[in-house]
PDB file of N, CA and C in Angstrom:
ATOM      1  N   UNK A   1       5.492  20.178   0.879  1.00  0.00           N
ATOM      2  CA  UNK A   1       4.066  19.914   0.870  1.00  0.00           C
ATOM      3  C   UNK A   1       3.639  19.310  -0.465  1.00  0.00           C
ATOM      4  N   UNK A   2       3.759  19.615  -1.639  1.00  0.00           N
ATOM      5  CA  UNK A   2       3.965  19.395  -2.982  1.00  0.00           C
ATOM      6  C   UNK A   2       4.277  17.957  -2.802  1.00  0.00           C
ATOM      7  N   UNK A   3       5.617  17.919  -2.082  1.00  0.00           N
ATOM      8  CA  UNK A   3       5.859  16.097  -2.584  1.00  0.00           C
ATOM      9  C   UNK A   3       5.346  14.951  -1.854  1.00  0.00           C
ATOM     10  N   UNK A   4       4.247  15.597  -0.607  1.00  0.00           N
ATOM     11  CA  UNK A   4       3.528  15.008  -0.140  1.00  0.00           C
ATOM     12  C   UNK A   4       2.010  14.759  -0.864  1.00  0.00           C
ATOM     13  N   UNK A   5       1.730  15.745  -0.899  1.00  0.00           N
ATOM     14  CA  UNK A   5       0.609  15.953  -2.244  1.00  0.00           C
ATOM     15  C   UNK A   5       1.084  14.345  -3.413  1.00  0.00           C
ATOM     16  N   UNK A   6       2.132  14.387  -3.904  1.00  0.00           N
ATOM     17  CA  UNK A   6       2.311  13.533  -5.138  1.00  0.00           C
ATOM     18  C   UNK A   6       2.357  12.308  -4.453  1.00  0.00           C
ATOM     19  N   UNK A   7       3.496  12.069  -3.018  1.00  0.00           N
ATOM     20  CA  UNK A   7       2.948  10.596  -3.199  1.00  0.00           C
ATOM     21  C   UNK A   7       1.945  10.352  -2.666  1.00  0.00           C
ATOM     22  N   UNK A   8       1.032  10.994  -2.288  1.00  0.00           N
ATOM     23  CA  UNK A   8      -0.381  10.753  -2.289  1.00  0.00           C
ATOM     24  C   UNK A   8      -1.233  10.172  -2.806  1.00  0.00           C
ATOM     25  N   UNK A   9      -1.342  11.212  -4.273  1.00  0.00           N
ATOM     26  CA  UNK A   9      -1.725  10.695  -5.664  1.00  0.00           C
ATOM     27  C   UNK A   9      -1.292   9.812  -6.413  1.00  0.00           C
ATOM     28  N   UNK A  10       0.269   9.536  -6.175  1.00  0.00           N
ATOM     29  CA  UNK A  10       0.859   7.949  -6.416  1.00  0.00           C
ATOM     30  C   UNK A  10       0.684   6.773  -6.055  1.00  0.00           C
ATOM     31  N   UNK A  11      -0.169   7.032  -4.457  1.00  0.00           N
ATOM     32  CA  UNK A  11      -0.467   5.952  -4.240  1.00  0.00           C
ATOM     33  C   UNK A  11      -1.978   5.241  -4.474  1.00  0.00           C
ATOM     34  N   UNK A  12      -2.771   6.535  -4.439  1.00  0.00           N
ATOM     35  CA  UNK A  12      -3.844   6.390  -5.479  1.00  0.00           C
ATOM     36  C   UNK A  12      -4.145   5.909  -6.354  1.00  0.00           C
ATOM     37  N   UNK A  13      -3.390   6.194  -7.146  1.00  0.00           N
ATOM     38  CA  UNK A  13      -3.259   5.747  -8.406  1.00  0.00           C
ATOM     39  C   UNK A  13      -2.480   4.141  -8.482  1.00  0.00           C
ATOM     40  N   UNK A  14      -2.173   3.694  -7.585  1.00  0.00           N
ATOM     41  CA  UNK A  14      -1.551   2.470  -7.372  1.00  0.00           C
ATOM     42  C   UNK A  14      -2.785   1.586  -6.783  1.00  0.00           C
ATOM     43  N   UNK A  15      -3.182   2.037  -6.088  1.00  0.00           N
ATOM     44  CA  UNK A  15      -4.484   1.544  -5.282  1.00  0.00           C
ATOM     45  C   UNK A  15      -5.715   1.782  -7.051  1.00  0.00           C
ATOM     46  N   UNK A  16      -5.848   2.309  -7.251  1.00  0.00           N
ATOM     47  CA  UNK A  16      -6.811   2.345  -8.492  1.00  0.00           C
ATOM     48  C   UNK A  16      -6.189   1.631  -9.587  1.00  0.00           C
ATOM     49  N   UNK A  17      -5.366   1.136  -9.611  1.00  0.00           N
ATOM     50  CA  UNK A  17      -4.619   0.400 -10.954  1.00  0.00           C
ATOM     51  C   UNK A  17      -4.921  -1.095 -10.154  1.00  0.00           C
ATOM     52  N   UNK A  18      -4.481  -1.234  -8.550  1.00  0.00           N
ATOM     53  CA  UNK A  18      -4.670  -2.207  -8.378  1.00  0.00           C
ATOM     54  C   UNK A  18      -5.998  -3.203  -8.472  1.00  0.00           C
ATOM     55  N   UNK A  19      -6.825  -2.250  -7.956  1.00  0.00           N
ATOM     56  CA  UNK A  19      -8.514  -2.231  -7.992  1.00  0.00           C
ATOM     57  C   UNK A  19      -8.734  -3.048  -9.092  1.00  0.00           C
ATOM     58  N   UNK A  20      -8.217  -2.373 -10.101  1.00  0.00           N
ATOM     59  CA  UNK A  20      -8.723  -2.428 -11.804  1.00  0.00           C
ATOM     60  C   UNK A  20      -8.454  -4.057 -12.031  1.00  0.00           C
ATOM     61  N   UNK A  21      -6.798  -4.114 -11.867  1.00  0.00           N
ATOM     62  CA  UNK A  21      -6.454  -5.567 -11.698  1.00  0.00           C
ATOM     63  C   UNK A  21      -6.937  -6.458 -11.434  1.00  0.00           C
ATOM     64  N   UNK A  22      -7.123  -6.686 -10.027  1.00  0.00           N
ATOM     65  CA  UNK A  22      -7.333  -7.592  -9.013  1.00  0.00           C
ATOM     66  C   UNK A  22      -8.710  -7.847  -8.678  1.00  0.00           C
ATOM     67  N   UNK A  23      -9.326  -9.637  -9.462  1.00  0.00           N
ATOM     68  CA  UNK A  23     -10.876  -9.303  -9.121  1.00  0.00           C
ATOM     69  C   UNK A  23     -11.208  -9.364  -8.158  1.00  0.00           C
ATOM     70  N   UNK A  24     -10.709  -9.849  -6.934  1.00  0.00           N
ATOM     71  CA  UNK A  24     -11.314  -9.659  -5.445  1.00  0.00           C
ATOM     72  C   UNK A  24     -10.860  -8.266  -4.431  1.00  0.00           C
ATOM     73  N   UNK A  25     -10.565  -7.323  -5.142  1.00  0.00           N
ATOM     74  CA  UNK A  25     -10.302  -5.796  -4.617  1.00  0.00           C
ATOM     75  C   UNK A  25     -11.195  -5.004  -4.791  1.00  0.00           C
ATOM     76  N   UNK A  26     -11.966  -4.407  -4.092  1.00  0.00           N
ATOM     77  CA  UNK A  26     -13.162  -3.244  -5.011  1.00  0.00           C
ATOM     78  C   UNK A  26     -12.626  -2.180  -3.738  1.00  0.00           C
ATOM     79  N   UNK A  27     -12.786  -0.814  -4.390  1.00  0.00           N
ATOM     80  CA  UNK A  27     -12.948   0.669  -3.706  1.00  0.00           C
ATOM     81  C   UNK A  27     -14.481   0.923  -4.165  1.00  0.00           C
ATOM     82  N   UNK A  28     -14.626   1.556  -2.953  1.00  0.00           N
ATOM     83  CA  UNK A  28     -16.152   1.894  -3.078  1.00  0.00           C
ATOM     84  C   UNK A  28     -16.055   3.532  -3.174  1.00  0.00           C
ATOM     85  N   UNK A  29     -17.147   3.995  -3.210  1.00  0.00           N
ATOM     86  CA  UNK A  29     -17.149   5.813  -3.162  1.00  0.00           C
ATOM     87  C   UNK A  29     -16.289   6.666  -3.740  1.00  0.00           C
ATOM     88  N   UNK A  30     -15.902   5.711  -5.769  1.00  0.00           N
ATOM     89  CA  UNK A  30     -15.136   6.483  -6.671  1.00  0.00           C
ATOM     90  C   UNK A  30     -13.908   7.423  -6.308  1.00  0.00           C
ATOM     91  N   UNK A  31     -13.689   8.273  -6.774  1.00  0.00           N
ATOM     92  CA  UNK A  31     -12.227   8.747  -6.540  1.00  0.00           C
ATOM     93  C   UNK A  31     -12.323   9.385  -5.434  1.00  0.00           C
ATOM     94  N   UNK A  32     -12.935   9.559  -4.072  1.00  0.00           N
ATOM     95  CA  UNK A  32     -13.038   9.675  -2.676  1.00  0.00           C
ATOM     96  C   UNK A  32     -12.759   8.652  -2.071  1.00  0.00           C
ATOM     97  N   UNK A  33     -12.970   7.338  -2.729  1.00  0.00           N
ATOM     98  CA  UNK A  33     -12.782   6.313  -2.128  1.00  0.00           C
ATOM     99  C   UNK A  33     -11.163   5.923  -2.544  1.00  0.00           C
ATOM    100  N   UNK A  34     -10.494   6.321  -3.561  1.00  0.00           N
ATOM    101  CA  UNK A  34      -9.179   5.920  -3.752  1.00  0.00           C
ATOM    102  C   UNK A  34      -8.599   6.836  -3.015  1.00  0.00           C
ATOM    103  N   UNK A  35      -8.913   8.609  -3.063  1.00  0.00           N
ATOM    104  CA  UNK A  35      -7.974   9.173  -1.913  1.00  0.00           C
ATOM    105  C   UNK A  35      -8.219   8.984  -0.705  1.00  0.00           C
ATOM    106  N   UNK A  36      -9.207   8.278   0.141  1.00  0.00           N
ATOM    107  CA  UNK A  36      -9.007   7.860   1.619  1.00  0.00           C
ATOM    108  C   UNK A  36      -8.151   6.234   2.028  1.00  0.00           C
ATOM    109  N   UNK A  37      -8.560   5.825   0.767  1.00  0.00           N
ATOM    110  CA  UNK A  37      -7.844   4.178   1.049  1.00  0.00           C
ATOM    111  C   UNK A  37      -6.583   4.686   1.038  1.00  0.00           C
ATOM    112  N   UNK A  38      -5.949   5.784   0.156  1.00  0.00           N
ATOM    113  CA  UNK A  38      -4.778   5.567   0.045  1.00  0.00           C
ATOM    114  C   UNK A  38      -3.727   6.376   1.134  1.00  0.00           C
ATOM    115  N   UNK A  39      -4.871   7.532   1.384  1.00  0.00           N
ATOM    116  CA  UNK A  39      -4.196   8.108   2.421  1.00  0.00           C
ATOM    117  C   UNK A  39      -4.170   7.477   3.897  1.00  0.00           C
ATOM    118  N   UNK A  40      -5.045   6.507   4.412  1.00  0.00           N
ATOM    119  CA  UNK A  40      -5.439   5.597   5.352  1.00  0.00           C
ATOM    120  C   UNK A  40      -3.755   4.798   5.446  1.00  0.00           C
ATOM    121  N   UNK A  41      -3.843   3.948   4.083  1.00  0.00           N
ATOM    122  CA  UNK A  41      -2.673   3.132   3.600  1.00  0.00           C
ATOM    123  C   UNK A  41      -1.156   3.531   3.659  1.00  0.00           C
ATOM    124  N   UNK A  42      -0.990   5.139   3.513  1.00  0.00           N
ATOM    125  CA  UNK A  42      -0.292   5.960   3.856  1.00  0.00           C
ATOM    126  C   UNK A  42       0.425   6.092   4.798  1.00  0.00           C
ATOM    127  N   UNK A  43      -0.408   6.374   5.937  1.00  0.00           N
ATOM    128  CA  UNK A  43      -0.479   6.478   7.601  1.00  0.00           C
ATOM    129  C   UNK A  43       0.020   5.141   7.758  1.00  0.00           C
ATOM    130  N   UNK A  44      -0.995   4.038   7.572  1.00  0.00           N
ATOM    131  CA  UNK A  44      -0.523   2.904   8.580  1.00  0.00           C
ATOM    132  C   UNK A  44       0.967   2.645   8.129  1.00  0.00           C
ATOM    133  N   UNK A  45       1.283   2.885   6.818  1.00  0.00           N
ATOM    134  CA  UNK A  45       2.941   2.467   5.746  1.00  0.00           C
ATOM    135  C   UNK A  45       3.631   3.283   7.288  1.00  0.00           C
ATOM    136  N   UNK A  46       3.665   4.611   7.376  1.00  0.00           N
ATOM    137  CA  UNK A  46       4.098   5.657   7.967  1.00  0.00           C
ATOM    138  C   UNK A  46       4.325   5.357   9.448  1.00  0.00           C
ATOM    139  N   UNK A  47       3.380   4.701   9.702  1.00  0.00           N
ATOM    140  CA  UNK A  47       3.257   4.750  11.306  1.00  0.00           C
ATOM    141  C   UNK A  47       3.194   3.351  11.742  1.00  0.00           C
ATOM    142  N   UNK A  48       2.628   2.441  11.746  1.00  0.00           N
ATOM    143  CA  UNK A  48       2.311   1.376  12.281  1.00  0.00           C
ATOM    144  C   UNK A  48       3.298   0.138  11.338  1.00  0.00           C
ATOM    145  N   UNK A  49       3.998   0.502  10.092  1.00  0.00           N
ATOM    146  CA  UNK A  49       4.767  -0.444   9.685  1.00  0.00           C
ATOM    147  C   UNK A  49       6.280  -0.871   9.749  1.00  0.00           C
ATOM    148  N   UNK A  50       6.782   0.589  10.077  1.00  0.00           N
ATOM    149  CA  UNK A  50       7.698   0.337  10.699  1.00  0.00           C
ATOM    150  C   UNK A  50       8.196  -0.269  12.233  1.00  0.00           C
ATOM    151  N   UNK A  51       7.122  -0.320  12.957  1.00  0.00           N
ATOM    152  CA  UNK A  51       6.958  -1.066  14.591  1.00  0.00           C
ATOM    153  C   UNK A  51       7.051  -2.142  14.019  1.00  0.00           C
ATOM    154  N   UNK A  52       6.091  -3.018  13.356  1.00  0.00           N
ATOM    155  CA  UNK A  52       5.914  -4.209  12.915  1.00  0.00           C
ATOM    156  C   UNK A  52       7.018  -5.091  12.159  1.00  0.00           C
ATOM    157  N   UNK A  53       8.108  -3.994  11.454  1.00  0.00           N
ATOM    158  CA  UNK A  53       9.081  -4.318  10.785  1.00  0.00           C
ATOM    159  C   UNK A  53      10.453  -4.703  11.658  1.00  0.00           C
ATOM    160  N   UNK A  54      10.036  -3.177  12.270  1.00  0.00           N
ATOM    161  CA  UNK A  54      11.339  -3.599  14.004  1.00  0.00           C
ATOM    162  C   UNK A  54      10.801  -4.967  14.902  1.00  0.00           C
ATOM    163  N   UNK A  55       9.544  -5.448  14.741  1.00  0.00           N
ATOM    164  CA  UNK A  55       9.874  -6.479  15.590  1.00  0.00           C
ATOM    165  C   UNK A  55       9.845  -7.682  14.616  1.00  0.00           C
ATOM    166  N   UNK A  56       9.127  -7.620  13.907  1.00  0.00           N
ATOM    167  CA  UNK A  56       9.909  -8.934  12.646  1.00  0.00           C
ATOM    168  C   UNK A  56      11.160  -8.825  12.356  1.00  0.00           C
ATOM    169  N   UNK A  57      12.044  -8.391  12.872  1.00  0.00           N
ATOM    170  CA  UNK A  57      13.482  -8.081  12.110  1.00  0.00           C
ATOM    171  C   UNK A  57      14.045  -9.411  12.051  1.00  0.00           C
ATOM    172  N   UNK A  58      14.156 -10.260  13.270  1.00  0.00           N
ATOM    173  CA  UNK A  58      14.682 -11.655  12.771  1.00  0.00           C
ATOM    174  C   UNK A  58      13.997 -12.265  11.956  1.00  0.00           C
ATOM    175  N   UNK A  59      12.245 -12.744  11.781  1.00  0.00           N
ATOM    176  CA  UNK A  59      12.221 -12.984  11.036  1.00  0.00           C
ATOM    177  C   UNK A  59      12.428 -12.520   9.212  1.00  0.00           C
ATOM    178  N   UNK A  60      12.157 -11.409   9.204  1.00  0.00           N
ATOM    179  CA  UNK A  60      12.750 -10.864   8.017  1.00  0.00           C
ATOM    180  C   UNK A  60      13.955 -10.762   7.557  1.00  0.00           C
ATOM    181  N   UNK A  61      15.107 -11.261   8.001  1.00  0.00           N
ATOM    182  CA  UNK A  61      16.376 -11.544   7.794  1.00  0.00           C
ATOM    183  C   UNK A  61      16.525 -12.896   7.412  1.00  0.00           C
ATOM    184  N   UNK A  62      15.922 -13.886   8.501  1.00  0.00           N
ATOM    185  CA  UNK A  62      15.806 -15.199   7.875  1.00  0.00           C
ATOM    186  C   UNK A  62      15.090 -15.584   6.632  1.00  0.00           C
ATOM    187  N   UNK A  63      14.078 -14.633   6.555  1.00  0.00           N
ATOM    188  CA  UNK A  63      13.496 -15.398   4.542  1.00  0.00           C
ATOM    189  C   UNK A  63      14.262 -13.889   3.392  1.00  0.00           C
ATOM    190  N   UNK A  64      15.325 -13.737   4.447  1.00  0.00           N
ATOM    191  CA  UNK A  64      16.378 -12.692   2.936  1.00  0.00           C
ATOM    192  C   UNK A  64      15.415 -11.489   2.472  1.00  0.00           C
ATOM    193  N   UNK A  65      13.957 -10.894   3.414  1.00  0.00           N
ATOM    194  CA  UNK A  65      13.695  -9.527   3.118  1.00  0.00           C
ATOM    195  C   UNK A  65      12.158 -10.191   3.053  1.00  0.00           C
ATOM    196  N   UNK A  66      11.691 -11.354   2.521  1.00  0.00           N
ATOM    197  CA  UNK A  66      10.593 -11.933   1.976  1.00  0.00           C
ATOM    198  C   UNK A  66       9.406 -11.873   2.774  1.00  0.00           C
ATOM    199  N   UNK A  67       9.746 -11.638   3.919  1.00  0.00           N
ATOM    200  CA  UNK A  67       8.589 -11.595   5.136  1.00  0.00           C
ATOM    201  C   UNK A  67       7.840 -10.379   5.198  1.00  0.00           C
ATOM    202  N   UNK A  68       8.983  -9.418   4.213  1.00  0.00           N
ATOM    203  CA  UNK A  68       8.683  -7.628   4.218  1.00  0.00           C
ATOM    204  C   UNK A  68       6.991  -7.615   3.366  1.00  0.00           C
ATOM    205  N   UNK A  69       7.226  -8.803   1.859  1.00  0.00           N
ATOM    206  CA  UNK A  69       5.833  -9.096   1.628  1.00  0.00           C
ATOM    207  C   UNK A  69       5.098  -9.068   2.228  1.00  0.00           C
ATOM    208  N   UNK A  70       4.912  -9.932   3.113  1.00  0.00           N
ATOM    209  CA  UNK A  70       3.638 -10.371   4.217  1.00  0.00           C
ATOM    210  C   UNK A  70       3.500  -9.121   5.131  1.00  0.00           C
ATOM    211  N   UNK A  71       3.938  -8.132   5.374  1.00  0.00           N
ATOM    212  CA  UNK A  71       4.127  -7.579   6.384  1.00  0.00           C
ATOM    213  C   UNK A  71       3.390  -6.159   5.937  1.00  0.00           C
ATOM    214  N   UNK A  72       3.391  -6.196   4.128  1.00  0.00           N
ATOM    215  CA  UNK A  72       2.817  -5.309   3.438  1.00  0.00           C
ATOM    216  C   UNK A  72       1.247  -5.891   3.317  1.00  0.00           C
ATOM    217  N   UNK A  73       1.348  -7.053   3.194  1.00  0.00           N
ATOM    218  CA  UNK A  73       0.070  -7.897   3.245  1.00  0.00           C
ATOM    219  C   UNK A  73      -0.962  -7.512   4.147  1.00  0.00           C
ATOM    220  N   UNK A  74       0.215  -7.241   5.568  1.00  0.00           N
ATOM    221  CA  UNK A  74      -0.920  -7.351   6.712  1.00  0.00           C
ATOM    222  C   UNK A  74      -1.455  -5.768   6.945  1.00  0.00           C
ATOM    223  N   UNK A  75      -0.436  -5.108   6.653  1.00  0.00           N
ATOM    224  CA  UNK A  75      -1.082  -3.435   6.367  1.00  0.00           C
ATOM    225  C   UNK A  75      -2.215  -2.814   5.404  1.00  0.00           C
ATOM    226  N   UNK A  76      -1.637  -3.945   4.298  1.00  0.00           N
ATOM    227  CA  UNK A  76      -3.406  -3.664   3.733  1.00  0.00           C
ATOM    228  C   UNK A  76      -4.655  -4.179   3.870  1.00  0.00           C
ATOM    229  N   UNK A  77      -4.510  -5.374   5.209  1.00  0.00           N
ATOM    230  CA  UNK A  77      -5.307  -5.772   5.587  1.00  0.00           C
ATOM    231  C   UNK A  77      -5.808  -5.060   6.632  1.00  0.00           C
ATOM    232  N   UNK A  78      -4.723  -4.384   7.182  1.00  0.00           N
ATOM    233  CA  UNK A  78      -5.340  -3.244   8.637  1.00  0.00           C
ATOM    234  C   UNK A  78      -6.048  -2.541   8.179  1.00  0.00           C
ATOM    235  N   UNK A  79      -5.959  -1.827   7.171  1.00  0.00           N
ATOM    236  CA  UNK A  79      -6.563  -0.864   6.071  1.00  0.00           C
ATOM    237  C   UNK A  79      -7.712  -1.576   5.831  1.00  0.00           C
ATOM    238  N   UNK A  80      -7.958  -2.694   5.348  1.00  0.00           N
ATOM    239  CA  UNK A  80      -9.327  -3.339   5.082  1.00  0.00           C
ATOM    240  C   UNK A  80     -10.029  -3.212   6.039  1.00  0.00           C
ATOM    241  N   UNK A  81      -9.682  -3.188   6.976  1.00  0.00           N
ATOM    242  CA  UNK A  81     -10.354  -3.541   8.366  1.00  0.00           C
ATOM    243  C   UNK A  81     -10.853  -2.205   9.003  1.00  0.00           C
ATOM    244  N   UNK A  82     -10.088  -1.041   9.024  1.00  0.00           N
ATOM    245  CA  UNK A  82     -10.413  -0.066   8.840  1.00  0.00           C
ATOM    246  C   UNK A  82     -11.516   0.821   8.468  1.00  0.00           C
ATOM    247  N   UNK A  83     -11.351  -0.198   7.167  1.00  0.00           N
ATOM    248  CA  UNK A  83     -12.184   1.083   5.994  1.00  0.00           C
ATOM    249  C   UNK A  83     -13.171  -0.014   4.952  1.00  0.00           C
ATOM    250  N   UNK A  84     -14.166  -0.848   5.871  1.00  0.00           N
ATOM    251  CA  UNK A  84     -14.910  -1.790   5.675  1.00  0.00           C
ATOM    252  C   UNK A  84     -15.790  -1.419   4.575  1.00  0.00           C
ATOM    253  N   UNK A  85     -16.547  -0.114   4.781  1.00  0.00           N
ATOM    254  CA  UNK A  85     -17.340   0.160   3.573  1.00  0.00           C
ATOM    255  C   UNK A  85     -16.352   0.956   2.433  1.00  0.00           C
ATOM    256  N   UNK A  86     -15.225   1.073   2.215  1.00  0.00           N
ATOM    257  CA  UNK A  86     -14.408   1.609   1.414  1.00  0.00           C
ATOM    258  C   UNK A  86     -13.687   0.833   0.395  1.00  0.00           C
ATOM    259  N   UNK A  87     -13.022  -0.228   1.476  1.00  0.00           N
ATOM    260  CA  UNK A  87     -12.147  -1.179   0.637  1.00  0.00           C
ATOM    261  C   UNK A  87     -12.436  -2.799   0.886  1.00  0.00           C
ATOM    262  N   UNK A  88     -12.591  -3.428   0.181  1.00  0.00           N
ATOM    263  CA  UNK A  88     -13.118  -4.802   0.340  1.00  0.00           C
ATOM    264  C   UNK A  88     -11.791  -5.552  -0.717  1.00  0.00           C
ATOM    265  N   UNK A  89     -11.096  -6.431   0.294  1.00  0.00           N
ATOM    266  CA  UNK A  89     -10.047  -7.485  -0.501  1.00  0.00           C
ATOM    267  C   UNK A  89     -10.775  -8.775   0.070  1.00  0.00           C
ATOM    268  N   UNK A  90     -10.717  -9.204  -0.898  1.00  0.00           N
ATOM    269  CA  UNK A  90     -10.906 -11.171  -0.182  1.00  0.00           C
ATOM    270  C   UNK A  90     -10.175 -11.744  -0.428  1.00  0.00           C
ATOM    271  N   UNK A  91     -10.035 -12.293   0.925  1.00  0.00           N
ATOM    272  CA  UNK A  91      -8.660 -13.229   1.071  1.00  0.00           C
ATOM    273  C   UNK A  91      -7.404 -12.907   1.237  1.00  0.00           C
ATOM    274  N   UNK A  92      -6.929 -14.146   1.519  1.00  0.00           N
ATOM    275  CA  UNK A  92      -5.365 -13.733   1.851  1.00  0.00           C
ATOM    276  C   UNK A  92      -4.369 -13.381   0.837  1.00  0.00           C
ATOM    277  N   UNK A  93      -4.849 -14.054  -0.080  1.00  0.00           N
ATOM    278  CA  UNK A  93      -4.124 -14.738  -1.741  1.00  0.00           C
ATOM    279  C   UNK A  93      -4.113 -13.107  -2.280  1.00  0.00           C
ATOM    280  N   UNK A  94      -5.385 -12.638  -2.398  1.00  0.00           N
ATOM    281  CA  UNK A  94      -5.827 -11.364  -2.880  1.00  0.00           C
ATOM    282  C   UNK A  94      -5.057 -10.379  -2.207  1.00  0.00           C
ATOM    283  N   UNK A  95      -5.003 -10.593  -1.133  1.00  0.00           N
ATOM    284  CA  UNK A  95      -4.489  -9.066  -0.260  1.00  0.00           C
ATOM    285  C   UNK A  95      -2.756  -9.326  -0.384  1.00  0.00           C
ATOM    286  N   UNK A  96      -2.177 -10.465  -0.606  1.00  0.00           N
ATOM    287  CA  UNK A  96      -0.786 -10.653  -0.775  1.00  0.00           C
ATOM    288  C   UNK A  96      -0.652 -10.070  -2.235  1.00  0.00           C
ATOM    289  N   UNK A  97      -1.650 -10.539  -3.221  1.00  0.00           N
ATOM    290  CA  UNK A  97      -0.848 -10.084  -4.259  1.00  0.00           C
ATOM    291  C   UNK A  97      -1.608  -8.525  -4.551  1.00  0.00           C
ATOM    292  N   UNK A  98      -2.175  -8.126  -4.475  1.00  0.00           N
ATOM    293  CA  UNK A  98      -2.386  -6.796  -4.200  1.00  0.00           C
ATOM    294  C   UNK A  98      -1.408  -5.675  -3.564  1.00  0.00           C
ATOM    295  N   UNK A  99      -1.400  -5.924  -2.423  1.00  0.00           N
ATOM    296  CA  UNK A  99      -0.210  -5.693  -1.824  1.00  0.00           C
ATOM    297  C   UNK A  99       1.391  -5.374  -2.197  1.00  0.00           C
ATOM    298  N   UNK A 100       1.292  -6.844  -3.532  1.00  0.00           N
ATOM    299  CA  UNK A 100       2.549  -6.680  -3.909  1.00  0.00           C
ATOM    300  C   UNK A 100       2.325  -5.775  -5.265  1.00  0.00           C
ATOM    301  N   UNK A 101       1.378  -5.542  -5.894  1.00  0.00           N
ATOM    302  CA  UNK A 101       1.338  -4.825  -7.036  1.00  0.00           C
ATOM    303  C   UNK A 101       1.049  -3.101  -6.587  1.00  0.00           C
ATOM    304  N   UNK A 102       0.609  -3.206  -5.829  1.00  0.00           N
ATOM    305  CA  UNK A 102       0.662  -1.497  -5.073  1.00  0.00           C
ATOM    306  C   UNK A 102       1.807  -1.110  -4.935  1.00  0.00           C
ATOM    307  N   UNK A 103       3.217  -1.949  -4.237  1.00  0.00           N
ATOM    308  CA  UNK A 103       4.500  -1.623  -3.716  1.00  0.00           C
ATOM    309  C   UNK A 103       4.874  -1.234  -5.593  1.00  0.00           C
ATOM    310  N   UNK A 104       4.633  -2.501  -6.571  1.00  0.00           N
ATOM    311  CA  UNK A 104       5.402  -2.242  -7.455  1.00  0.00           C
ATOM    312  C   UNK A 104       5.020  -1.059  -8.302  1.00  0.00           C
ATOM    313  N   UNK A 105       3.836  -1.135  -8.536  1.00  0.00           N
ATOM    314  CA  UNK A 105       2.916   0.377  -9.529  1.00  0.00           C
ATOM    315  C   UNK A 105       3.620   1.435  -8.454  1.00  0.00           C
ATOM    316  N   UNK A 106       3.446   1.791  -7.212  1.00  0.00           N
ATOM    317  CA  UNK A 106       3.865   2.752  -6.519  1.00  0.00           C
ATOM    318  C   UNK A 106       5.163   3.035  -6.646  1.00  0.00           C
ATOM    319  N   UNK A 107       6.422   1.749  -6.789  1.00  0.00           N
ATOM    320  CA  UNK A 107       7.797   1.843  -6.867  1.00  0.00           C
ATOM    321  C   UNK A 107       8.330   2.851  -8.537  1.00  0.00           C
ATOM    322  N   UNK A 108       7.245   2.422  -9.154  1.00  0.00           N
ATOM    323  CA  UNK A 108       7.538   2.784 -10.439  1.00  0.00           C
ATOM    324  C   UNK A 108       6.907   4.279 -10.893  1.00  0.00           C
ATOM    325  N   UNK A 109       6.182   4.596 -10.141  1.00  0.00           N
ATOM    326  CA  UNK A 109       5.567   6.072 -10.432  1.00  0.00           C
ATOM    327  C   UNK A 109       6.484   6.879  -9.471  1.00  0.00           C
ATOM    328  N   UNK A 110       6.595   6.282  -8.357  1.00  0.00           N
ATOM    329  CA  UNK A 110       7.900   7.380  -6.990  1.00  0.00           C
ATOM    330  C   UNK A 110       9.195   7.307  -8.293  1.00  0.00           C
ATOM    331  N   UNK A 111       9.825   6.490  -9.143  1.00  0.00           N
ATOM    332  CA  UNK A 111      11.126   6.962  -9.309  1.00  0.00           C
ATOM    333  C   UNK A 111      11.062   7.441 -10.956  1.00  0.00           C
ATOM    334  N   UNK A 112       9.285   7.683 -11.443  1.00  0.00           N
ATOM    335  CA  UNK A 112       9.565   8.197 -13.195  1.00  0.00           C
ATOM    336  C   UNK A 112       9.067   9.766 -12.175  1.00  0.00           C
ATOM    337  N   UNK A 113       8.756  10.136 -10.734  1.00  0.00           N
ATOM    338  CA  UNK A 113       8.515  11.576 -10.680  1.00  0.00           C
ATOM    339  C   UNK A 113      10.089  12.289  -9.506  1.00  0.00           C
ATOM    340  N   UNK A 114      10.972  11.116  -9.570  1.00  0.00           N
ATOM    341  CA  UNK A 114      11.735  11.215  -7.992  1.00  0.00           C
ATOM    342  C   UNK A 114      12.370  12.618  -8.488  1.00  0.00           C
ATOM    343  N   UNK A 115      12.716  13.379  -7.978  1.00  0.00           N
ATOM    344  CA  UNK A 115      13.439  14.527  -8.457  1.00  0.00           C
ATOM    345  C   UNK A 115      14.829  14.906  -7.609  1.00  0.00           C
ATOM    346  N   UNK A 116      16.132  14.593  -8.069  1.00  0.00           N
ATOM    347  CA  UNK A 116      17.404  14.473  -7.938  1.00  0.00           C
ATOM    348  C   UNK A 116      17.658  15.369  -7.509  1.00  0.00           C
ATOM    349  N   UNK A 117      17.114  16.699  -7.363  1.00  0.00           N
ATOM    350  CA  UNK A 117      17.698  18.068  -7.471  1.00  0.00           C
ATOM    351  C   UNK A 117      17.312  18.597  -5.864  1.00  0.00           C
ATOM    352  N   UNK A 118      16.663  17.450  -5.003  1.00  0.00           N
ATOM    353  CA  UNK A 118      16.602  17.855  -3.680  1.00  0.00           C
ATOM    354  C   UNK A 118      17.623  17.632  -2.409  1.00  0.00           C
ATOM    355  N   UNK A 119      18.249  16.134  -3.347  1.00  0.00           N
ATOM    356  CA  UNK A 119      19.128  15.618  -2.703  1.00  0.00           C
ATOM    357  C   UNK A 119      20.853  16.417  -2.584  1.00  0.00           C
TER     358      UNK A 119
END
């Protein structure tokens, strides 16, 4: 439960770093608004991205993994869509590179907390 709790807040905090970044990203409704975007963002990662991944599989083999971008793209766009008065990205440009700075801030906080000792 604990390490659900954290990447929670990891991704929060990825989503609020991104915010900060990115001038066409805004969260609305302060740090309520970063833990629902992120837990929203969560779910769809969880549930709805792996379908999307199983049926892109050829194409995601043909651009060598690169399509996995876009595919993160379009999840935080489901999420936009979602959560209209919450999260506002404009554009495509915005939600690609957003997208890609969430995976990376998130990649980098999951492995300075990963803890070896479960495995």
């Amino acid at each position: 439960m604990i390490y659900l709790l954290v990447r929670w807040l990891i991704m929060a905090i990825a989503v609020a770093v991104t915010a900060w970044l990115m001038p066409g990203m805004d969260v609305h409704q302060g740090l309520w608004g970063y833990i629902v975007v992120s837990g929203v963002l969560g779910l769809i990662n969880a549930i709805i991205r792996p379908i999307v991944m199983f049926l892109t599989c050829p194409l995601v083999m043909l651009t060598f993994g690169l399509f996995a971008i876009i595919v993160n793209a379009l999840m935080l766009s489901l999420t936009d869509w979602l959560l209209p008065s919450l999260l506002t990205v404009d554009g495509f440009w915005t939600t690609l590179f957003a997208s890609i700075f969430i995976s990376v801030i998130a990649w980098v906080l999951n492995s300075l907390v990963h803890d070896n000792s479960k495995y």
